[in-house]
PDB file of N, CA and C in Angstrom:
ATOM      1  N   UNK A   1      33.189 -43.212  -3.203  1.00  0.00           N
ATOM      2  CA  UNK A   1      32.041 -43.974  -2.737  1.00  0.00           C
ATOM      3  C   UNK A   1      31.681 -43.506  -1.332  1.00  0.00           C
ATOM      4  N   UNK A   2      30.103 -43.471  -0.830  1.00  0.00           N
ATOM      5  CA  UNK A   2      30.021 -43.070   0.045  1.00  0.00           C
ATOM      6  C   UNK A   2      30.385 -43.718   1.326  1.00  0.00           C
ATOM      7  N   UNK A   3      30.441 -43.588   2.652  1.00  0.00           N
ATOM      8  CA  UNK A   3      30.670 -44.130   3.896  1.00  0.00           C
ATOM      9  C   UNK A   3      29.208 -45.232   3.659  1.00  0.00           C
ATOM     10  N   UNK A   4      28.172 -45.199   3.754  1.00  0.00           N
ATOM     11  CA  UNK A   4      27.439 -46.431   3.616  1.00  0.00           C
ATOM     12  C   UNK A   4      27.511 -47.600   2.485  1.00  0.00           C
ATOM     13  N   UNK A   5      28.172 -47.092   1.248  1.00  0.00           N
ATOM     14  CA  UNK A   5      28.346 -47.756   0.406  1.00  0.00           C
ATOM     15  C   UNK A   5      29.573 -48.819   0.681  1.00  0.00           C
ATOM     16  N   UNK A   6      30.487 -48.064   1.227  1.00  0.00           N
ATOM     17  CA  UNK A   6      31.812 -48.835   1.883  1.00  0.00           C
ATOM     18  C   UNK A   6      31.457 -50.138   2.802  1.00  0.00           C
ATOM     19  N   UNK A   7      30.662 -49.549   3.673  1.00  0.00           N
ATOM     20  CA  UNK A   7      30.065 -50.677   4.686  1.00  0.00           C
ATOM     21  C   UNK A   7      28.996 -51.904   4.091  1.00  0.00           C
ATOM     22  N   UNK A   8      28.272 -51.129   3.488  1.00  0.00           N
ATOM     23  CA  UNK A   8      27.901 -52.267   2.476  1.00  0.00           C
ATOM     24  C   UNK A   8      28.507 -53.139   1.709  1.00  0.00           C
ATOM     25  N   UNK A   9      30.167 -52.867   1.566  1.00  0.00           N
ATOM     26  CA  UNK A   9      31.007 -53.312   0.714  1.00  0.00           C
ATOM     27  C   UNK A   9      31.661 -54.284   1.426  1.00  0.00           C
ATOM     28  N   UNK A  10      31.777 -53.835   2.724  1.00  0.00           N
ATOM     29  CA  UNK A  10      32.422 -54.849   3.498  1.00  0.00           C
ATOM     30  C   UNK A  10      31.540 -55.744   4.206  1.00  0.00           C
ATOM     31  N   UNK A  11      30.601 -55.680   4.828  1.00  0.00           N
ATOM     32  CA  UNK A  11      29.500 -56.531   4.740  1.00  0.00           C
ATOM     33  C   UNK A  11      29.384 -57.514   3.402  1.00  0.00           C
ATOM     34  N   UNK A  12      29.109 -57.641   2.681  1.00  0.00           N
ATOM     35  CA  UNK A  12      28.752 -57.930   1.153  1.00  0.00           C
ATOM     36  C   UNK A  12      30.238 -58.951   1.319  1.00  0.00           C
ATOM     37  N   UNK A  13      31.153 -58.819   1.144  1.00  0.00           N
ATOM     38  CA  UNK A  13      32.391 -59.296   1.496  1.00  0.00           C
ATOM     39  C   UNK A  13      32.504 -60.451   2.609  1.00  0.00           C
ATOM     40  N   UNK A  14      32.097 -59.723   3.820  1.00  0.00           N
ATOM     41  CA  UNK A  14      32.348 -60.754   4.804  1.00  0.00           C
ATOM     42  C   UNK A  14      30.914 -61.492   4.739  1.00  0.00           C
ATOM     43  N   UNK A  15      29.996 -61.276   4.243  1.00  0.00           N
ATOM     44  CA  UNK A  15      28.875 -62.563   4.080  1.00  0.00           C
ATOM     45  C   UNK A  15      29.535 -63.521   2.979  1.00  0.00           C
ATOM     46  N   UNK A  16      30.217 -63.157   1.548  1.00  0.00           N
ATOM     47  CA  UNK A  16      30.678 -63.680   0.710  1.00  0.00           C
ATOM     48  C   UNK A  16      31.773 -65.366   1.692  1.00  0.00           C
ATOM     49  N   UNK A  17      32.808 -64.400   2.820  1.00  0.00           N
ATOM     50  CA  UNK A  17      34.103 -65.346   3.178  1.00  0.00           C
ATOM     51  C   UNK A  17      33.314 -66.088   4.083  1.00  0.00           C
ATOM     52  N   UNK A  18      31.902 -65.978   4.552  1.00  0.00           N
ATOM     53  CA  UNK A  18      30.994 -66.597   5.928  1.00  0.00           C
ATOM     54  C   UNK A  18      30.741 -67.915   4.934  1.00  0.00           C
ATOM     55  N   UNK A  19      30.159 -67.558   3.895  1.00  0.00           N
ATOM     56  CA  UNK A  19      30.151 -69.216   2.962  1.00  0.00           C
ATOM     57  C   UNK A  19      30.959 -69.897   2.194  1.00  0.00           C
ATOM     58  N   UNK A  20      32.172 -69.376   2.111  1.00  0.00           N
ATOM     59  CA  UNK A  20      32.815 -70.219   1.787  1.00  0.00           C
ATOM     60  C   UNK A  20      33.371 -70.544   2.893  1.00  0.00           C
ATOM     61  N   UNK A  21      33.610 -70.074   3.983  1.00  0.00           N
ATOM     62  CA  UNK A  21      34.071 -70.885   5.792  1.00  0.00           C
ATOM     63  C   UNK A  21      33.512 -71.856   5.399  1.00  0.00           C
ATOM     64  N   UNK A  22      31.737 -71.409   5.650  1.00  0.00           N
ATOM     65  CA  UNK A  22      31.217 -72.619   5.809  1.00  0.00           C
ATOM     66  C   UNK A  22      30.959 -74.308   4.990  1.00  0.00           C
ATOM     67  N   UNK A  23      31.154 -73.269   3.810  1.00  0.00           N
ATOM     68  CA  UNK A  23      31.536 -74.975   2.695  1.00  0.00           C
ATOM     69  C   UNK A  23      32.543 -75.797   3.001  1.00  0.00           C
ATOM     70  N   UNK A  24      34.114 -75.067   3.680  1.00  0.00           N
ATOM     71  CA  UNK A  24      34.855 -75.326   3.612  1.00  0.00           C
ATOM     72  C   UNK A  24      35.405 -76.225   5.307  1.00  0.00           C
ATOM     73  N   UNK A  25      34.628 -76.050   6.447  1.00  0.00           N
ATOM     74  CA  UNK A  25      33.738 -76.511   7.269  1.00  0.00           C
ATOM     75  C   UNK A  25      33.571 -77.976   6.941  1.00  0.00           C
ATOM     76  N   UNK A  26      32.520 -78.183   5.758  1.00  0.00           N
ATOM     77  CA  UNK A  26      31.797 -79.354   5.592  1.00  0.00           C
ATOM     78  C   UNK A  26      33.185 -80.358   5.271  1.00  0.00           C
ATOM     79  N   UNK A  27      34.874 -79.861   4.729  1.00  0.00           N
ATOM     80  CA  UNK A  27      35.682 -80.609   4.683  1.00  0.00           C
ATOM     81  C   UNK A  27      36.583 -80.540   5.657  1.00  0.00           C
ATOM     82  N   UNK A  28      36.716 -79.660   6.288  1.00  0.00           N
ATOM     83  CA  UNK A  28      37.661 -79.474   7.218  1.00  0.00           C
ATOM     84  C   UNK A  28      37.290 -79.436   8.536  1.00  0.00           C
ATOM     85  N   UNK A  29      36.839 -80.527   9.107  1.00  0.00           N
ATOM     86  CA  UNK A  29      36.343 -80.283  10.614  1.00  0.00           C
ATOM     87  C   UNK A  29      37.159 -80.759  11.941  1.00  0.00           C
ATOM     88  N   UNK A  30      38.244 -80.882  11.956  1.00  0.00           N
ATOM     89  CA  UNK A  30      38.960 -81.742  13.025  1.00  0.00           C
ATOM     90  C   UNK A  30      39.149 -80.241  13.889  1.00  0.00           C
ATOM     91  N   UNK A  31      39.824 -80.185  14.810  1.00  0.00           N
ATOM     92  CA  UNK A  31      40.745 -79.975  16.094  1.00  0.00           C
ATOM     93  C   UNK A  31      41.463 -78.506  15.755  1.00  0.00           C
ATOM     94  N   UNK A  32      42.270 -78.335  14.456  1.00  0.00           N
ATOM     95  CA  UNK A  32      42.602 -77.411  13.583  1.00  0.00           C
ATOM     96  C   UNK A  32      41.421 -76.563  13.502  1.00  0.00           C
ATOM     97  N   UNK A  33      40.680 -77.145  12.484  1.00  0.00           N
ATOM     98  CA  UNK A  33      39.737 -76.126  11.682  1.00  0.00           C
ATOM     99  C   UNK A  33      38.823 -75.297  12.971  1.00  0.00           C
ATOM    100  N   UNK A  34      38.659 -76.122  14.181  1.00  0.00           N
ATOM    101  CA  UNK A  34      37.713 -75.115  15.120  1.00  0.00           C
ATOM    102  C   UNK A  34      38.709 -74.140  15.911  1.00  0.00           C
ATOM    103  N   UNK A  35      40.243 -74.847  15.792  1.00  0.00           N
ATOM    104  CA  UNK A  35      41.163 -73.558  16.527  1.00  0.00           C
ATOM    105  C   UNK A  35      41.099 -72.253  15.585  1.00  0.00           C
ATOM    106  N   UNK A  36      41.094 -72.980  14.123  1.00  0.00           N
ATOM    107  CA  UNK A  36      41.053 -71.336  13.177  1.00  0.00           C
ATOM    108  C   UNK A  36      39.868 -70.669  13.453  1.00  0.00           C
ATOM    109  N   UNK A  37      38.762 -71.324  14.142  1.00  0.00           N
ATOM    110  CA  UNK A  37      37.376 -70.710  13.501  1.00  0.00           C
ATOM    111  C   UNK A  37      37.437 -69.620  15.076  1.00  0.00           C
ATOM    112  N   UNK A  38      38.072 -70.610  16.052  1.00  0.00           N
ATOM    113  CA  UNK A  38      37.760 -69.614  17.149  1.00  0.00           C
ATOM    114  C   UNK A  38      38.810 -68.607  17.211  1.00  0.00           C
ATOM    115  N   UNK A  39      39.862 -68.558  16.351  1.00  0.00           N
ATOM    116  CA  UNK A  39      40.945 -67.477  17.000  1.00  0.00           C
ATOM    117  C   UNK A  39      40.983 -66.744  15.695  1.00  0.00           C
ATOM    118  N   UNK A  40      40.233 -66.986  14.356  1.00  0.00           N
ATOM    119  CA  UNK A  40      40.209 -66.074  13.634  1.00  0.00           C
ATOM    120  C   UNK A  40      38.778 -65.746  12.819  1.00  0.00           C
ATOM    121  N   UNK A  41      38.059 -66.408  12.423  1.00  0.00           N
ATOM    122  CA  UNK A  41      36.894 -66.022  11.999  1.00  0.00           C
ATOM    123  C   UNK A  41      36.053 -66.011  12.443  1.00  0.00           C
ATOM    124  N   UNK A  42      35.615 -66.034  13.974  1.00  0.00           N
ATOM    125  CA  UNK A  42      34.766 -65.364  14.431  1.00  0.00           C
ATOM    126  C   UNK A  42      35.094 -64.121  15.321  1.00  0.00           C
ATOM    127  N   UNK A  43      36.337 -63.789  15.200  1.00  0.00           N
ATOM    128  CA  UNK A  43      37.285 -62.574  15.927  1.00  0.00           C
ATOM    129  C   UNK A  43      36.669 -61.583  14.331  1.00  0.00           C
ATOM    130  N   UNK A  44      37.133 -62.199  13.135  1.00  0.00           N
ATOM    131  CA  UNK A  44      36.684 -61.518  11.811  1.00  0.00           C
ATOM    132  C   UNK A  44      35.218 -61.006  11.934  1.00  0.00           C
ATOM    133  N   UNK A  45      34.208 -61.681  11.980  1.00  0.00           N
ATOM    134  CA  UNK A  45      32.764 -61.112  11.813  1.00  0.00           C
ATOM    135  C   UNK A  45      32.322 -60.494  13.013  1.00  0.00           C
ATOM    136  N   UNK A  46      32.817 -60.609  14.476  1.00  0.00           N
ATOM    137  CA  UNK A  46      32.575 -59.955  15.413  1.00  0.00           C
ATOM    138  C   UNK A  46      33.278 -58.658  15.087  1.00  0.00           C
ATOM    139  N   UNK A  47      34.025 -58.366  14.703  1.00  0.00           N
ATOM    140  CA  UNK A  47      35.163 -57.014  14.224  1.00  0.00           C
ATOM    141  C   UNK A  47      34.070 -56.353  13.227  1.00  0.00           C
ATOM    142  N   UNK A  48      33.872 -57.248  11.993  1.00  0.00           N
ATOM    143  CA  UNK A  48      32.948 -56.823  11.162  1.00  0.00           C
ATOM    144  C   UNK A  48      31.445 -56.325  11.599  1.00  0.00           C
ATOM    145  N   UNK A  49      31.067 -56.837  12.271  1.00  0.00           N
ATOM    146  CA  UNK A  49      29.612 -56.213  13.088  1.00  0.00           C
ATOM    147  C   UNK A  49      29.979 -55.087  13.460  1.00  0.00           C
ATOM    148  N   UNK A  50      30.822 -54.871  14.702  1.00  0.00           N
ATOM    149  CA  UNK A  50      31.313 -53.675  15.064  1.00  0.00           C
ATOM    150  C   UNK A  50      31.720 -52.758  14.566  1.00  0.00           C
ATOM    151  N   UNK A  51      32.414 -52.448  13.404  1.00  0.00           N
ATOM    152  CA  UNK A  51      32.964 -51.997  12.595  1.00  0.00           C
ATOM    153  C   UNK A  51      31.594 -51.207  11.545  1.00  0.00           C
ATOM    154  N   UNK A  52      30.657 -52.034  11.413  1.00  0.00           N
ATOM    155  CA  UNK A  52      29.587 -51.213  10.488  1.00  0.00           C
ATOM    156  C   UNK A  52      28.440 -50.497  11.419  1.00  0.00           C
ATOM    157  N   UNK A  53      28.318 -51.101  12.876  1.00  0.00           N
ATOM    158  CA  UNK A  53      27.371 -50.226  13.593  1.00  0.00           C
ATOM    159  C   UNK A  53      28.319 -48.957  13.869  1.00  0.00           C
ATOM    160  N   UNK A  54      30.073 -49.134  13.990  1.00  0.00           N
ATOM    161  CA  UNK A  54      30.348 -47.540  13.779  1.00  0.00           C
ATOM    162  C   UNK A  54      30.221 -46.858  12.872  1.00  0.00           C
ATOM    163  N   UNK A  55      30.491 -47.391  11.276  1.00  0.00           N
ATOM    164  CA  UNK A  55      30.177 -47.014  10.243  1.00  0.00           C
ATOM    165  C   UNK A  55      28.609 -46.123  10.595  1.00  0.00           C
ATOM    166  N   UNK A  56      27.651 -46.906  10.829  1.00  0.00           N
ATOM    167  CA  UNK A  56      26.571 -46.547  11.265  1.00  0.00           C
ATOM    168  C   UNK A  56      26.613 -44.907  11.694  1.00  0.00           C
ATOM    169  N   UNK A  57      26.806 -44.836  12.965  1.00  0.00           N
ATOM    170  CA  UNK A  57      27.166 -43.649  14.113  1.00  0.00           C
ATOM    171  C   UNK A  57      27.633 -42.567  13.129  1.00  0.00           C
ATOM    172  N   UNK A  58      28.696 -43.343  12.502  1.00  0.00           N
ATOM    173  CA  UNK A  58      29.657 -42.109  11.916  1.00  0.00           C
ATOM    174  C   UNK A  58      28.500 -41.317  10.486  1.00  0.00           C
ATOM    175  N   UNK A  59      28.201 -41.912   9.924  1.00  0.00           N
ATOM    176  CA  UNK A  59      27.519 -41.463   8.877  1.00  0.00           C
ATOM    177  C   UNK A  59      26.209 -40.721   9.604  1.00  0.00           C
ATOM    178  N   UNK A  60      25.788 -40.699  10.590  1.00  0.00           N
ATOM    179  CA  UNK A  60      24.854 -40.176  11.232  1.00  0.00           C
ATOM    180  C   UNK A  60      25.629 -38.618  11.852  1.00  0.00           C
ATOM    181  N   UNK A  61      26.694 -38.794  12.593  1.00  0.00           N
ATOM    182  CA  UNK A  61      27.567 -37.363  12.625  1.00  0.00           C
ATOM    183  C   UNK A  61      27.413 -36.601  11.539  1.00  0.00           C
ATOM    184  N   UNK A  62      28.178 -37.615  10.451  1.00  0.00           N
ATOM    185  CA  UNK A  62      28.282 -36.506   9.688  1.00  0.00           C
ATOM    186  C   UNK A  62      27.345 -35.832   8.614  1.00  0.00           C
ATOM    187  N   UNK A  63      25.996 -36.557   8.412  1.00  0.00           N
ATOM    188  CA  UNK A  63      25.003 -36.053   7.781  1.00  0.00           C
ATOM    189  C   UNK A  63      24.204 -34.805   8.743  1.00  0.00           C
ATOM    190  N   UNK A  64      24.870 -34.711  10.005  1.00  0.00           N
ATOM    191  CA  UNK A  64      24.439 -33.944  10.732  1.00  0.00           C
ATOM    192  C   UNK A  64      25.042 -32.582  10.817  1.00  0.00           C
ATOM    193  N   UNK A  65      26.432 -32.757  10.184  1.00  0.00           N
ATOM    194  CA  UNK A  65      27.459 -31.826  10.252  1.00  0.00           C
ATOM    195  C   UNK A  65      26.806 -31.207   8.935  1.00  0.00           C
ATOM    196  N   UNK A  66      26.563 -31.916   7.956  1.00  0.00           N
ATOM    197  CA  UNK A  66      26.527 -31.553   6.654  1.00  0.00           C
ATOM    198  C   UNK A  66      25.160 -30.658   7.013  1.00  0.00           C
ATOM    199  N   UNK A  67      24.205 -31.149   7.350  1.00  0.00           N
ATOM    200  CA  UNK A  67      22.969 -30.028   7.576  1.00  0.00           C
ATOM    201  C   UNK A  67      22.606 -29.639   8.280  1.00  0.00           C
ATOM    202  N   UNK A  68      23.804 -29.239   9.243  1.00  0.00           N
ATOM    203  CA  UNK A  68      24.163 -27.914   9.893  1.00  0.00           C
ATOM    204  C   UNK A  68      24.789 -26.666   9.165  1.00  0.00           C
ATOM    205  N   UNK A  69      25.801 -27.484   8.340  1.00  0.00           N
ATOM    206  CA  UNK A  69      26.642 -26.387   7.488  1.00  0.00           C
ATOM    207  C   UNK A  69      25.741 -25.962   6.145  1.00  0.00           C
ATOM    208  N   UNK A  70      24.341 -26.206   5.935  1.00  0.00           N
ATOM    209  CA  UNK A  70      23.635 -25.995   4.721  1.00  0.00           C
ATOM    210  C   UNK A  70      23.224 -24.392   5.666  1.00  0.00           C
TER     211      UNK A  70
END
């Protein structure tokens, strides 16, 4: 699969775990649930953003490499 397809994959993924957080949110809201949200799932989708604008970069290298070497 290609490098954009991947990122699409993981995107696609982490929008999937963003709603069930958030359903899961509507039951779990005390003291706990905002320590998880701040020390792990929004550490998760901030990682995930970052992670596909390199995806980004990188697939731009290397379509560059590729038609150079044509």
């Amino acid at each position: 699969m290609s490098l954009l397809g991947q990122k699409s994959r993981l995107t696609g993924t982490t929008k999937e775990i963003a709603l069930l957080w958030a359903d899961t949110r509507n039951y779990w809201h005390d003291a706990k649930s905002q320590e998880f949200d701040e020390k792990y799932m929004r550490e998760l989708f901030a990682s995930v953003d970052r992670t596909a604008t390199i995806i980004d970069k990188l697939n731009e290298v290397l379509e560059k490499i590729k038609s150079d070497c044509e």
